[in-house]
Protein backbone atom coordinates (compact mmCIF):
# COMPACT_ATOMS: atom_id res chain seq x y z
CA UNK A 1 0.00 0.00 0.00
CA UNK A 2 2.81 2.14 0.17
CA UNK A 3 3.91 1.89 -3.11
CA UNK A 4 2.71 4.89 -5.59
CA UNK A 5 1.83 2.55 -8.62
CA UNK A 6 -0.88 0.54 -6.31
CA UNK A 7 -2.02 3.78 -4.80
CA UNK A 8 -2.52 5.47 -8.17
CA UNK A 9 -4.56 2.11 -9.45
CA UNK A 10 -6.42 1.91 -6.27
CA UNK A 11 -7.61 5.57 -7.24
CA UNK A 12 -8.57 5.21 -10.16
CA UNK A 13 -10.68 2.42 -9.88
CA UNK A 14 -12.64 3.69 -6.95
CA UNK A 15 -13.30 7.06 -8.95
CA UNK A 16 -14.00 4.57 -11.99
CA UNK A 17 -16.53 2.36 -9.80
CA UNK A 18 -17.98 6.01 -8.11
CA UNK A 19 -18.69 7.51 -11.47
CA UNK A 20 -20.20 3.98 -12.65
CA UNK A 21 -22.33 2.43 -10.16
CA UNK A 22 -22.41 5.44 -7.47
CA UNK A 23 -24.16 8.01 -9.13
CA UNK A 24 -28.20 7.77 -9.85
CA UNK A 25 -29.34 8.56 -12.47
CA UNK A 26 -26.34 7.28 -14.12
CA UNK A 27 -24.37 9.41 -16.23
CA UNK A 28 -23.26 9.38 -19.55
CA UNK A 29 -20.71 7.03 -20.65
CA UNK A 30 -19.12 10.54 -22.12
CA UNK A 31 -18.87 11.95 -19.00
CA UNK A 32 -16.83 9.04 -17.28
CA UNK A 33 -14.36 9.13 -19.84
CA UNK A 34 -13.61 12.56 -19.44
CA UNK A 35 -13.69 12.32 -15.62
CA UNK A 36 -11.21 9.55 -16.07
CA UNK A 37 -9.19 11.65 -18.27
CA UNK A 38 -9.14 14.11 -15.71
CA UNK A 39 -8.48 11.72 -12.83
CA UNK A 40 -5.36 10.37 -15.33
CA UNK A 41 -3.83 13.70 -15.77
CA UNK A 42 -4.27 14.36 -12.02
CA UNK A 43 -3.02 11.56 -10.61
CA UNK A 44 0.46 11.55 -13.29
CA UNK A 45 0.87 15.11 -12.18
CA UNK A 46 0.90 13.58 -8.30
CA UNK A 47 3.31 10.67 -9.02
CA UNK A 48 5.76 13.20 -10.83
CA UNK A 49 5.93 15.96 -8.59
CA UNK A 50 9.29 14.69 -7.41
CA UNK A 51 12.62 12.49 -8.62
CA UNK A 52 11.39 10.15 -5.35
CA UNK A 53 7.87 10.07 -6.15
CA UNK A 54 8.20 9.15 -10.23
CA UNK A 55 10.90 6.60 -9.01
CA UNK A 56 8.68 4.48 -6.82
CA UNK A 57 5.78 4.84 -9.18
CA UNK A 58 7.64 2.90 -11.82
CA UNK A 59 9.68 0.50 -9.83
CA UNK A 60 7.48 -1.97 -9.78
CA UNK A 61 6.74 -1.78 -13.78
CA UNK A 62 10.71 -2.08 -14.54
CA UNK A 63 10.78 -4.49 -12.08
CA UNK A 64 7.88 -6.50 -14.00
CA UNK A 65 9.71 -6.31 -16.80
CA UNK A 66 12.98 -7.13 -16.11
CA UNK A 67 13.38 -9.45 -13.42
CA UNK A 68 13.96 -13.06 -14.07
CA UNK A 69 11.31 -13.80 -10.88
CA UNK A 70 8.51 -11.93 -12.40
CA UNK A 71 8.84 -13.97 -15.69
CA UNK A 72 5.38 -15.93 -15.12
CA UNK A 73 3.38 -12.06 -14.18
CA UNK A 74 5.52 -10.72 -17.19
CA UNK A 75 3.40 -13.44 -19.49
CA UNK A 76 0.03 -13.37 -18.00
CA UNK A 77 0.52 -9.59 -18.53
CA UNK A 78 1.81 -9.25 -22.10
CA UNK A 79 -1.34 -12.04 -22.81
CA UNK A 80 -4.14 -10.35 -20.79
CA UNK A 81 -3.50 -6.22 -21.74
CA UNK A 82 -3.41 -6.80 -25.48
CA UNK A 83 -7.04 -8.71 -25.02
CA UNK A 84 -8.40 -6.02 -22.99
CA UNK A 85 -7.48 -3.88 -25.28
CA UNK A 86 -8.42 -5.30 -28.37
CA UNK A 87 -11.85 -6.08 -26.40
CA UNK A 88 -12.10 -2.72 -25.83
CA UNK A 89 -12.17 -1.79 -29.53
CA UNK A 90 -14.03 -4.69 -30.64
CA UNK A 91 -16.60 -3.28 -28.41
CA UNK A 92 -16.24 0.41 -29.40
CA UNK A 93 -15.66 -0.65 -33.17
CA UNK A 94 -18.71 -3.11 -33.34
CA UNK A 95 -22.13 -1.75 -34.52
CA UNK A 96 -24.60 -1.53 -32.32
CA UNK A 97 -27.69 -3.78 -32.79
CA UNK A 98 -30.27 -1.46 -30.88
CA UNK A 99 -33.97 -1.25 -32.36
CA UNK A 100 -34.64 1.68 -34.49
CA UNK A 101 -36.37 5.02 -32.78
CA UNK A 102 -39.86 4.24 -33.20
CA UNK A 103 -41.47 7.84 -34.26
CA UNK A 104 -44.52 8.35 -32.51
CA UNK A 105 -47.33 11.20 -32.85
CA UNK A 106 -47.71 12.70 -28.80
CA UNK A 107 -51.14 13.95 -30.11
CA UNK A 108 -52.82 12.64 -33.19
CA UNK A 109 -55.33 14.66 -34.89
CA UNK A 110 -59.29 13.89 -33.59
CA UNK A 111 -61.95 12.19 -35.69
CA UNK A 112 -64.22 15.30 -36.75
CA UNK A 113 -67.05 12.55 -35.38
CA UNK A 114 -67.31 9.91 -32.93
CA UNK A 115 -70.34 7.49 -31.94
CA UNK A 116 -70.40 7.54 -27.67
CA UNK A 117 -73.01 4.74 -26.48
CA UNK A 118 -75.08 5.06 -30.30
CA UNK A 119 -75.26 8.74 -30.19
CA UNK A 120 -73.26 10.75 -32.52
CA UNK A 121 -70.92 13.15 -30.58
CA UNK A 122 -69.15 16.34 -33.31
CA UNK A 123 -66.19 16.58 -31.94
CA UNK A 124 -64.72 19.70 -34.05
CA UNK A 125 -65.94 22.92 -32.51
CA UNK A 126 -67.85 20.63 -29.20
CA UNK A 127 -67.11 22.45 -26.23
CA UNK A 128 -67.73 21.23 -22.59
CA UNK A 129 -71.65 21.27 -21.61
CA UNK A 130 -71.27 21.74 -17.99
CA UNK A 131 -69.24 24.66 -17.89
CA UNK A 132 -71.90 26.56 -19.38
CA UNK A 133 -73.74 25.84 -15.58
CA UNK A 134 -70.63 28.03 -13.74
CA UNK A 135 -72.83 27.79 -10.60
CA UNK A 136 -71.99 24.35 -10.45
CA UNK A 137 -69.00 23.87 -11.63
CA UNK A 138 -66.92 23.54 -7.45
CA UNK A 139 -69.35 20.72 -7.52
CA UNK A 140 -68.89 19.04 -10.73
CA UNK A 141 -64.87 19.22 -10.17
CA UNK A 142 -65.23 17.53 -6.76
CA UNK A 143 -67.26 14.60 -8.60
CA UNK A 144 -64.60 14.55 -11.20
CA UNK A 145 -62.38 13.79 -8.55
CA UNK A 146 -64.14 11.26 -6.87
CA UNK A 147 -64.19 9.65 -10.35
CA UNK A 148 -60.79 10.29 -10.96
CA UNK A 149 -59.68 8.14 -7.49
CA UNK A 150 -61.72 5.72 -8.63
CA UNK A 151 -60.72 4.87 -11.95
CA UNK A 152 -57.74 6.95 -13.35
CA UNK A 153 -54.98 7.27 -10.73
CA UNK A 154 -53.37 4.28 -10.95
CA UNK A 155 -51.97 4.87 -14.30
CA UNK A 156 -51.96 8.88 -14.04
CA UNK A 157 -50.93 8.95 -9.99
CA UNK A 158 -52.14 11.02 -7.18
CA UNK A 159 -50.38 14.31 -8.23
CA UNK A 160 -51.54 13.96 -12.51
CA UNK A 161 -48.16 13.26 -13.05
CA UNK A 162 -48.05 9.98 -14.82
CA UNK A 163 -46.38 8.34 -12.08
CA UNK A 164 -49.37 5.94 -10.69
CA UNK A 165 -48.99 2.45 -9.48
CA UNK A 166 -48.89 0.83 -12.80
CA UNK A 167 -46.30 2.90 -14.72
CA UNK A 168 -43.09 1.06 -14.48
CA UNK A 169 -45.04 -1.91 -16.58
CA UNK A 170 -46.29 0.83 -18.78
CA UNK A 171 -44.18 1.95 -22.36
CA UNK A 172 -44.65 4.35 -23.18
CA UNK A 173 -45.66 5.93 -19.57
CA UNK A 174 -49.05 7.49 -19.14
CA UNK A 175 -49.37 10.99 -19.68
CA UNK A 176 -48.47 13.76 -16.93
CA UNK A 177 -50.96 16.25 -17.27
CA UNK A 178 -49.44 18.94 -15.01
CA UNK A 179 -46.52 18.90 -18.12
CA UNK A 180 -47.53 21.98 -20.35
CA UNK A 181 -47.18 20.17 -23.38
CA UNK A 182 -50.28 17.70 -22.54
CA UNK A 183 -53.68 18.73 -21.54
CA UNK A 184 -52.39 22.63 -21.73
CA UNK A 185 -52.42 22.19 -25.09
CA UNK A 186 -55.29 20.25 -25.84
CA UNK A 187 -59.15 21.38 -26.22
CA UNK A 188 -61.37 19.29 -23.82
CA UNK A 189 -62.89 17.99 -26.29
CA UNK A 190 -59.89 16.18 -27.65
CA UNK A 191 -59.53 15.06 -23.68
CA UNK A 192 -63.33 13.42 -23.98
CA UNK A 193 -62.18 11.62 -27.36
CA UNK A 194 -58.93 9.91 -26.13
CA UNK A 195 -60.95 9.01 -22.88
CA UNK A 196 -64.08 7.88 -24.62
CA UNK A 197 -62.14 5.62 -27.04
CA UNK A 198 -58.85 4.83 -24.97
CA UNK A 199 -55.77 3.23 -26.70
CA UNK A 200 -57.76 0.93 -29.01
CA UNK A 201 -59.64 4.34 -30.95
CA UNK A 202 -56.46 6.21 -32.02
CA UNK A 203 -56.12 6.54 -35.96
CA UNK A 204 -54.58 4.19 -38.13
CA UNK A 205 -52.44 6.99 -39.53
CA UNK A 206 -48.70 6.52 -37.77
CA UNK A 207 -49.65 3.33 -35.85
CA UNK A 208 -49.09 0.94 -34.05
CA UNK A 209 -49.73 2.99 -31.07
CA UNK A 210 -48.50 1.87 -27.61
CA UNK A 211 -51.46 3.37 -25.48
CA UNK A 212 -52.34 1.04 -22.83
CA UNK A 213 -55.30 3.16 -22.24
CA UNK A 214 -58.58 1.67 -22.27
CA UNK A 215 -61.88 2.83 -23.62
CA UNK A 216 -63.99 4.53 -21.12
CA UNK A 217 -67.26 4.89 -22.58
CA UNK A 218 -68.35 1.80 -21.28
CA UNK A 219 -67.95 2.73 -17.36
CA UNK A 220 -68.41 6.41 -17.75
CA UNK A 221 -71.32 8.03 -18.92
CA UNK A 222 -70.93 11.38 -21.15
CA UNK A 223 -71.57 13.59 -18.11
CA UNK A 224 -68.96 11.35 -16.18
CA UNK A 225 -66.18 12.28 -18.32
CA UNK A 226 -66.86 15.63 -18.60
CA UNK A 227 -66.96 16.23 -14.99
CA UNK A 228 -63.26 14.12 -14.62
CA UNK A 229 -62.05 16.40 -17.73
CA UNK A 230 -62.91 19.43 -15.29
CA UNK A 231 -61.08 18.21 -12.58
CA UNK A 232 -58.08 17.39 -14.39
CA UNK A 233 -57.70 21.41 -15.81
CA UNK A 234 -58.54 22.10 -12.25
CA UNK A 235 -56.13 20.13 -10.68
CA UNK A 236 -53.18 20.71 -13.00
CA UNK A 237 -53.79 24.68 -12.49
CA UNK A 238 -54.25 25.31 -16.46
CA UNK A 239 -57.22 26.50 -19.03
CA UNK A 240 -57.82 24.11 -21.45
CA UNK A 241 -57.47 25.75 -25.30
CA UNK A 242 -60.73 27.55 -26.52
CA UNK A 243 -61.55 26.55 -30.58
CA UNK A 244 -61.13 30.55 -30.64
């Protein structure tokens, strides 16, 4: 332990195994390299500071090479660095055999009609019924949310942030409607189509989809989902878009 060449190894591998498996979220495989770069350029700059200091770092390397004792470590090393390295650029070298980026619409265009329980429901230009009753519209949120816990939480979590019980089997996640590029974006009337028709009444155009949401117009009546669609602008603390 007192020698400088198994202190500056010792080093550099805890650094190495800090940066790899220490650090969450881990971080790029860029970032390590140049951290070890850094580490590399520190830790020659130590062992050369002094005649003493560079001497004892490289005794034991001479001594690996020259001496007649250290013939057997001499072999295993000349066999065992020139496979790590060429390992090393196999694996940089070799192509990688990752799927393809799957390009996926976030929010396809709406059906200009949809059928809802046998009635015919316009969805360009439909705006949401019960708002027109403002009176009533503290109590229509609070039944939204009651309907919310009971059905839509466990995907979209507690806090409308996608992260509900289910999401870690879910790809891709469910949506977080407190993000500004969901439901902020949206009229509610495209929010009553997606949760009418779930996952299985997106478009053809750009499939296959991966929505693991179902279709809701069999457990929720009209009313239902326009009440859950208030509590969800309410709760994320936006106004959905007007067709103005």
């Amino acid at each position: 332990m007192r020698s400088k060449f198994v202190q500056v190894v010792l080093i550099a591998v805890v650094i190495f195994l800090f940066l790899k498996l220490g650090i969450r979220p881990p971080i790029p495989g860029s970032l390590i390299t140049l951290f070890m770069a850094i580490t590399a350029l520190t830790l020659f700059i130590y062992v050369s500071s002094d005649e003493e200091s560079w001497q004892d770092f490289i005794r034991p390397i001479l001594a690996t090479l020259v001496e007649e004792k250290r013939a057997r470590l001499r072999l295993i090393v000349f066999i065992v660095f020139p496979l790590l390295v060429g390992w090393g650029t196999l694996k940089v070298m070799m192509p990688g055999v990752d799927p393809p980026a799957e390009l996926r619409v976030i929010h396809p265009a709406p059906p200009s009609n949809i059928q809802f329980r046998g009635k015919n429901i316009k969805i360009e230009g439909l705006v949401n019924p019960l708002r027109e009753n403002g009176e009533e519209a503290s109590g229509y949120i609070k039944e939204g949310m009651e309907i919310y816990f009971k059905n839509c939480f466990f995907c979209h979590g507690d806090a409308l942030d996608g992260n509900g019980h289910f999401t870690l089997a879910l790809n891709p996640p469910p949506a977080d409607f407190t993000d500004t590029g969901t439901i902020a974006q949206l009229q509610e009337s495209y929010l009553f189509w997606r949760i009418a028709k779930g996952g299985i009444g997106l478009p053809r155009q750009s499939k296959p989809w991966n929505s693991a949401m179902p279709a809701w117009e069999e457990n929720l009546t009209e009313d239902a989902i326009w009440k859950t669609i208030m509590y969800l602008y309410h709760a994320a603390g936006v106004s959905p878009r007007t067709w103005e």
